[in-house]
Structure formats: C-alpha cells, structure tokens
N, C-alpha and C. Protein backbone atom coordinates (compact mmCIF):
# COMPACT_ATOMS: atom_id res chain seq x y z
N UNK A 1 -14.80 5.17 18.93
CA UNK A 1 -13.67 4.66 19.71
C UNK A 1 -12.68 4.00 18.77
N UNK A 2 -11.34 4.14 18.94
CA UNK A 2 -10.22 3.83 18.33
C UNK A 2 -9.80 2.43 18.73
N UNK A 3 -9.41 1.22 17.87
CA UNK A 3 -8.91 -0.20 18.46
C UNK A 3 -8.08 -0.02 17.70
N UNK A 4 -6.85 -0.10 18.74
CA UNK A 4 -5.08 -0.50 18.18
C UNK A 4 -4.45 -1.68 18.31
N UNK A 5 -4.80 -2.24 17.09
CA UNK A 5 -3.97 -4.09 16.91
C UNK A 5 -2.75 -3.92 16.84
N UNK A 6 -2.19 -4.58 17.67
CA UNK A 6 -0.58 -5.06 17.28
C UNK A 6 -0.31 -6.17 18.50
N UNK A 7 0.59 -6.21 18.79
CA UNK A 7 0.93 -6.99 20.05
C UNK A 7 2.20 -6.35 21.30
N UNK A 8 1.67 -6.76 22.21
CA UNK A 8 2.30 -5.66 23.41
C UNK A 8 3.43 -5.61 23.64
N UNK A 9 4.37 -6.48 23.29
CA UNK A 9 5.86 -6.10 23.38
C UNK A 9 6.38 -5.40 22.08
N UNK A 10 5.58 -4.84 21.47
CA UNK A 10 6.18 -4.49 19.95
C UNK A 10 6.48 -3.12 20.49
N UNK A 11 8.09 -2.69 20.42
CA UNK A 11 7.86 -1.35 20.81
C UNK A 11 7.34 -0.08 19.54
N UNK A 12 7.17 -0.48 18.65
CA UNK A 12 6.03 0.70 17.77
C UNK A 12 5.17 0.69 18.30
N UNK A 13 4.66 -0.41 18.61
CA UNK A 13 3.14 -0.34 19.59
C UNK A 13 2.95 0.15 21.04
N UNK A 14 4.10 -0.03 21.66
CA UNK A 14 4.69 0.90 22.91
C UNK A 14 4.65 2.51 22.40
N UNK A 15 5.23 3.20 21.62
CA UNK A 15 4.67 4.21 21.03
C UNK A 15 3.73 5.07 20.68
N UNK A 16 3.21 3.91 20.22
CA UNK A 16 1.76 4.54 19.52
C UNK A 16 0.88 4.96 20.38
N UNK A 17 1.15 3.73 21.67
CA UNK A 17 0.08 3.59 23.21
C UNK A 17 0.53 4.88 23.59
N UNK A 18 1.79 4.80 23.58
CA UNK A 18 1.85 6.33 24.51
C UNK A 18 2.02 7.78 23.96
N UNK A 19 1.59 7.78 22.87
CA UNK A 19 1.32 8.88 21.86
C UNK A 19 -0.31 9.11 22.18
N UNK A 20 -0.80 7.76 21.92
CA UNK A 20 -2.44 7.57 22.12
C UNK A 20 -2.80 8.60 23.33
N UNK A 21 -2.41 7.81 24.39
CA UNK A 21 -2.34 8.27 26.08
C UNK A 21 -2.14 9.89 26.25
N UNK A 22 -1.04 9.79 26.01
CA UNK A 22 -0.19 11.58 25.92
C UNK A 22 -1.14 12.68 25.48
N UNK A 23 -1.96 11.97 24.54
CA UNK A 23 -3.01 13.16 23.09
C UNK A 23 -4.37 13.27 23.89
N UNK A 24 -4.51 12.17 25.21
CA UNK A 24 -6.15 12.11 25.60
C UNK A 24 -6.80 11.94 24.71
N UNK A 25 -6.66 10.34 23.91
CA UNK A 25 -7.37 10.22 22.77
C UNK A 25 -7.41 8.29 23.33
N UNK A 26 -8.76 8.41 23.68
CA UNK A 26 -9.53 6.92 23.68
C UNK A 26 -9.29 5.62 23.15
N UNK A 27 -8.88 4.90 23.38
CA UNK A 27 -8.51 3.54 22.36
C UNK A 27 -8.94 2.17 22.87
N UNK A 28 -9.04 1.62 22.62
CA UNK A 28 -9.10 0.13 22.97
C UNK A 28 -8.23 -0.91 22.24
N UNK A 29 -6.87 -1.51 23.07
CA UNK A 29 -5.93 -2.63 22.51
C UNK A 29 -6.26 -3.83 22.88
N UNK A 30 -6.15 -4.33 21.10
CA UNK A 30 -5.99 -5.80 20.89
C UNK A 30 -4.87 -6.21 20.23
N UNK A 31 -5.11 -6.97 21.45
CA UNK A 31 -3.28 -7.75 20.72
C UNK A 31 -3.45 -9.06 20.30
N UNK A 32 -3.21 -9.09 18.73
CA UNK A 32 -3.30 -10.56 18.34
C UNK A 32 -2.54 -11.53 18.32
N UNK A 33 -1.69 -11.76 19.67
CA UNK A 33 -1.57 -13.19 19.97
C UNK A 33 -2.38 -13.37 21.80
N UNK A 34 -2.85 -12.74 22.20
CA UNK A 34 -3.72 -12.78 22.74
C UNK A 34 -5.57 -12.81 22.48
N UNK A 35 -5.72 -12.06 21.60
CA UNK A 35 -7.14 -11.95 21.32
C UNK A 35 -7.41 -12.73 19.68
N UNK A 36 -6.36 -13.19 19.65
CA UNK A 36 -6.66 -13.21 17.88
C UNK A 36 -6.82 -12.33 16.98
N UNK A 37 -7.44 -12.72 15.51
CA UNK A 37 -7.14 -12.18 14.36
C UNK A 37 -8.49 -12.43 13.40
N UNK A 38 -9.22 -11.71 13.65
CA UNK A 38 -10.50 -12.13 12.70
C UNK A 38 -10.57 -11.63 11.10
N UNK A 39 -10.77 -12.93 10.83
CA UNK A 39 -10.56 -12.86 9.03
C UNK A 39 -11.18 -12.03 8.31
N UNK A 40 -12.66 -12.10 9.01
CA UNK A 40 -13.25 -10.58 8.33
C UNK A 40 -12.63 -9.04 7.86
N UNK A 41 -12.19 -9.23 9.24
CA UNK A 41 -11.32 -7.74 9.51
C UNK A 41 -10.14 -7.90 8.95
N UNK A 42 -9.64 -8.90 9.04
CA UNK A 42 -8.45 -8.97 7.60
C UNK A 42 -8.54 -8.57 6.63
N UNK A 43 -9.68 -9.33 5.74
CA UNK A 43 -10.14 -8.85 4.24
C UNK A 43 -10.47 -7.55 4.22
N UNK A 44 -11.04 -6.58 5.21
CA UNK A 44 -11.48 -5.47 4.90
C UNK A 44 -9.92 -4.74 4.97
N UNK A 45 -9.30 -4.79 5.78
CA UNK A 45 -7.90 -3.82 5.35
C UNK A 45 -7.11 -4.28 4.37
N UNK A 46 -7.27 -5.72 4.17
CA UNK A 46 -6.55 -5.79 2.63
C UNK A 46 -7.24 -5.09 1.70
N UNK A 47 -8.58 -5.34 1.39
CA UNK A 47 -9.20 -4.74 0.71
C UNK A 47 -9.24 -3.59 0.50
N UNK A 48 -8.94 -2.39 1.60
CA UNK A 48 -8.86 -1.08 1.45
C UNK A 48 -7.24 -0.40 1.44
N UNK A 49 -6.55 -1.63 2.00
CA UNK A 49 -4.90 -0.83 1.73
C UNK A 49 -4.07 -1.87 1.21
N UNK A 50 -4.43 -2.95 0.67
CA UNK A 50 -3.60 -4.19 -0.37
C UNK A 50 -2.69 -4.33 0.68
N UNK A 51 -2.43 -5.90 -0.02
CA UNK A 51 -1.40 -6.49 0.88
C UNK A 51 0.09 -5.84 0.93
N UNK A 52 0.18 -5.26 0.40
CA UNK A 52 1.85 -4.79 0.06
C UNK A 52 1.96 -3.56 1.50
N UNK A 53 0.94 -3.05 1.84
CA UNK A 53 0.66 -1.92 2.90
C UNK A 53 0.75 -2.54 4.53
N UNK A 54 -0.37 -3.69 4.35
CA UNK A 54 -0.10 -5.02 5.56
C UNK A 54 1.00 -5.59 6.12
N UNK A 55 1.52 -6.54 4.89
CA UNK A 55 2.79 -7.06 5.16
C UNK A 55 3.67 -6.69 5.67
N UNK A 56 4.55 -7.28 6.83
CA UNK A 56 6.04 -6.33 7.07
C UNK A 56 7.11 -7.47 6.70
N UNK A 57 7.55 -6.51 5.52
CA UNK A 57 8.52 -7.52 5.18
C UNK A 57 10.21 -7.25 5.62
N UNK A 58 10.01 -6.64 7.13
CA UNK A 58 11.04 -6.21 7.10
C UNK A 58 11.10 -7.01 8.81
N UNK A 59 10.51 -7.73 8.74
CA UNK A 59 10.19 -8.79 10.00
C UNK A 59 10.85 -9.68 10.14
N UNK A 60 11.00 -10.19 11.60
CA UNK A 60 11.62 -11.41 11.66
C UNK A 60 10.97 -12.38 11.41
N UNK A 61 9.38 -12.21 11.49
CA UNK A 61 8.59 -13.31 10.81
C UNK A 61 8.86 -13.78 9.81
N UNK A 62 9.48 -12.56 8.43
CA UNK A 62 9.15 -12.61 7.13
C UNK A 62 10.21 -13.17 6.60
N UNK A 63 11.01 -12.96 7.30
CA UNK A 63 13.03 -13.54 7.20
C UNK A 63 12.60 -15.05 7.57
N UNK A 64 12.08 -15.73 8.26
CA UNK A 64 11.91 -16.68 8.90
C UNK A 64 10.94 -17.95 7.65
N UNK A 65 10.35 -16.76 6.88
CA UNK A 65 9.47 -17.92 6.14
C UNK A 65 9.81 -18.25 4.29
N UNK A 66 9.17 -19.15 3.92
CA UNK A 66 10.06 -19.74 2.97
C UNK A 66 10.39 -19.05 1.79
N UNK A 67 10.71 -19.36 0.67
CA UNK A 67 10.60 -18.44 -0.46
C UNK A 67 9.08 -18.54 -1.45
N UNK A 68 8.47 -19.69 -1.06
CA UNK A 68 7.47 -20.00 -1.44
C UNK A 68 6.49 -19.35 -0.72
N UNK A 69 6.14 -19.41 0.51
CA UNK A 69 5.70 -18.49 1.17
C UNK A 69 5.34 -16.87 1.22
N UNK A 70 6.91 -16.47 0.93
CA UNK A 70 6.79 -15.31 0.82
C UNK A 70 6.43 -14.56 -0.72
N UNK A 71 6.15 -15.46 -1.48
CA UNK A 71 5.66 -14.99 -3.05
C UNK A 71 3.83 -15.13 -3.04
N UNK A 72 3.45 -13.83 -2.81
CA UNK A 72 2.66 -13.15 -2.54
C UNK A 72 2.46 -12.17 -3.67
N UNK A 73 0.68 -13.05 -4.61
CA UNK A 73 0.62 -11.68 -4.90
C UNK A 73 -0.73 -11.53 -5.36
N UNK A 74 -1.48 -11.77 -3.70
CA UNK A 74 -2.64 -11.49 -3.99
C UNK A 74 -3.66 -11.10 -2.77
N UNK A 75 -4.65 -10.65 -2.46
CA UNK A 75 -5.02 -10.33 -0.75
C UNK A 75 -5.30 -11.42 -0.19
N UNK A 76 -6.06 -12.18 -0.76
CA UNK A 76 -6.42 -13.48 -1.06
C UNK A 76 -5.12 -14.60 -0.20
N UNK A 77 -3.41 -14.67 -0.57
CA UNK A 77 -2.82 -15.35 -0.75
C UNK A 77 -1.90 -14.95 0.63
N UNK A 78 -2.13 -13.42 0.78
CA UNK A 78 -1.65 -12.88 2.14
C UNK A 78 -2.44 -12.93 3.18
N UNK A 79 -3.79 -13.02 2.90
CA UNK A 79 -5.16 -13.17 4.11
C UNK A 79 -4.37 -14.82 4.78
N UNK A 80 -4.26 -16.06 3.85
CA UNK A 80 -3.86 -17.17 4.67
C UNK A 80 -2.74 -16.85 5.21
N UNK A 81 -1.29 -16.10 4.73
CA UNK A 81 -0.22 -16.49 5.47
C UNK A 81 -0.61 -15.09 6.60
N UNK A 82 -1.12 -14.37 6.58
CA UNK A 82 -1.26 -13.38 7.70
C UNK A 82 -2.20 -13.90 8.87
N UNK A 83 -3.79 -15.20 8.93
CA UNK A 83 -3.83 -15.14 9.38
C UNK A 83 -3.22 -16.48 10.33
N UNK A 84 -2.08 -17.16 9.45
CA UNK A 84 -1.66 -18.44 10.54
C UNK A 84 -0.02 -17.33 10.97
N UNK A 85 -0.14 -16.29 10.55
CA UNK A 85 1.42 -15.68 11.00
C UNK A 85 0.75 -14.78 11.42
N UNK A 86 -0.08 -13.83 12.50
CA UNK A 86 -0.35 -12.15 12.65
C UNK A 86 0.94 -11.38 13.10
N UNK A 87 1.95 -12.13 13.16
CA UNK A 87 3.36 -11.34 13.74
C UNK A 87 3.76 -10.38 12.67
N UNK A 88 3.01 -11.02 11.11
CA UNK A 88 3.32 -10.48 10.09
C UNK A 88 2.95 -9.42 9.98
N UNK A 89 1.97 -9.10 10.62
CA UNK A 89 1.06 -7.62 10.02
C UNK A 89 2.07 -6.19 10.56
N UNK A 90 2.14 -5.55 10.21
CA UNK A 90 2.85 -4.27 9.71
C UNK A 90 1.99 -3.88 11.31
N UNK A 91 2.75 -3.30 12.08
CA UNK A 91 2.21 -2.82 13.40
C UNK A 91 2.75 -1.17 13.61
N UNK A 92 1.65 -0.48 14.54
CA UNK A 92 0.41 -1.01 15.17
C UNK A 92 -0.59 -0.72 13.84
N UNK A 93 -2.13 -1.16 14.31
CA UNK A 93 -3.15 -0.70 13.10
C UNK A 93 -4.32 0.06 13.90
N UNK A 94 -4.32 1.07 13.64
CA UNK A 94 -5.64 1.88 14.59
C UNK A 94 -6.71 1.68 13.22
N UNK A 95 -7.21 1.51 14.05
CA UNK A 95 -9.07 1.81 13.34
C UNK A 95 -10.11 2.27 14.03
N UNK A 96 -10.98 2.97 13.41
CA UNK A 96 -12.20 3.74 14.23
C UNK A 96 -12.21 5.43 13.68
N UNK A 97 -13.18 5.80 13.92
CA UNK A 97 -13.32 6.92 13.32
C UNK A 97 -13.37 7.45 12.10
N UNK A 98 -13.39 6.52 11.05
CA UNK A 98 -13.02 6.52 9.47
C UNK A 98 -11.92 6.81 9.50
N UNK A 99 -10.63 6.04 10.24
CA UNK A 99 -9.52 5.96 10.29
C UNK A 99 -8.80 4.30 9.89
N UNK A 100 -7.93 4.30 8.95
CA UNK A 100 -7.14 3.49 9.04
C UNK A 100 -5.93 3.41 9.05
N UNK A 101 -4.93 3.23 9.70
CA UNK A 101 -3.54 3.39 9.80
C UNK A 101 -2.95 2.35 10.34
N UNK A 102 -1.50 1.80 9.41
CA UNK A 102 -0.75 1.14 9.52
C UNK A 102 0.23 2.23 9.91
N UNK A 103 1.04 1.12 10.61
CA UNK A 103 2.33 1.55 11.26
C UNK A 103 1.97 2.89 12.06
N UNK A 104 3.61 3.58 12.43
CA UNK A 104 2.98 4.78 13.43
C UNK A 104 4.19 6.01 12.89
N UNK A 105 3.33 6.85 12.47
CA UNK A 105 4.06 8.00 11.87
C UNK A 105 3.43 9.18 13.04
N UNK A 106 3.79 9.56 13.49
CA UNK A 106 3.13 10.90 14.23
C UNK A 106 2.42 11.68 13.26
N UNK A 107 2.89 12.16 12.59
CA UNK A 107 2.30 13.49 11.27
C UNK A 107 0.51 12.83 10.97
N UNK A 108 0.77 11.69 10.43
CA UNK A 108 -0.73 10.43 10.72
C UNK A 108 -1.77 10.64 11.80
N UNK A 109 -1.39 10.57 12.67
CA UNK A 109 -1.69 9.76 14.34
C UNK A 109 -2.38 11.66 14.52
N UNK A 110 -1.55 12.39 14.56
CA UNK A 110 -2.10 13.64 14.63
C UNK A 110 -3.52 14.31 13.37
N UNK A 111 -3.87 13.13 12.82
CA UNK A 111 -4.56 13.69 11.89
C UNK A 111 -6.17 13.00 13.11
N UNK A 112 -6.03 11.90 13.45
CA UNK A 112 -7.14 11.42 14.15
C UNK A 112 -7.65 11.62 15.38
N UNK A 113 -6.99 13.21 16.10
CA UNK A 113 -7.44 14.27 16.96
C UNK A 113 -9.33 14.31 16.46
C-alpha cells in the first residue's frame, strides 16, 4: 500500500490524489499538519534522497525563514528545520512499494502502476 504525505490544501497534492484515484491505485494520506511528522521517517528519506531533494526552497515557508536558517548543509541540520517546519518538505511524497517519490511528475507516478 502506497502513503502520500503532504498536506491537503496543497494543490500538487490535490493532483497527485487525483492522479492516484483516476489510475485505481490504493493509497493512504497523511497530512502532516494533521498527523504529524515522524523523525524516523525523516532520516530515512534524507538518507536515501539528501536534503537538497526534500527541501522546497521555492516555498513560502523557505522565503519566510532566516538566512541562518536556511544555510543547510547537512541531513542532520535539515531533519531539525524540517521537522519544526513540515510545510518545508517538497510535496507530495508517496512511499510504498519500493517507491520513493518527491514531488509529482506524471512520467514518475506512472512508473508505480
């Protein structure tokens, strides 16, 4: 089974849901400002796609935070500001299936048929 993190007004994540839906392909959403953000599961996608893949630095979160803040350069240093910010994380993130995917590209999303 597929779990798609992001949060529900994000319309990429509006997307993705209904790409998900559309394909008859199973998922289960968590949205982390509702369900939270477990650190474990943090470290393991930093760990397998570095912070530079995570981060959205093209956020209003990321505009919003300091210059100190945003000097990042380690998984380690993005695990704290990602998990007191999850607005930060690069949305949506499917996992399951020996799948990991940030953001939502169709060409992707069609690979986890």
């Amino acid at each position: 089974m597929l779990t798609l993190y992001g949060i529900k007004n994000c319309d990429t994540v509006k997307k993705a849901r209904r790409w998900l839906e559309d394909n008859d392909i199973d998922y289960q959403f968590h949205d982390f400002r509702q369900d939270g953000l477990d650190k474990k599961l943090l470290s393991d996608w930093l760990e397998q796609l570095g912070w530079e893949t995570i981060v959205n630095k093209r956020s209003t979160s990321w505009r919003n935070l300091s210059d100190k803040e945003k000097n990042i350069s380690t998984n380690s240093q993005a695990a704290k500001l990602l998990l007191a910010n999850p607005t930060l994380i690069k949305r949506p993130v499917v996992e399951g299936n020996k799948t990991l995917l940030v953001g939502f590209k169709e060409a992707e999303f069609k690979l986890i048929k």
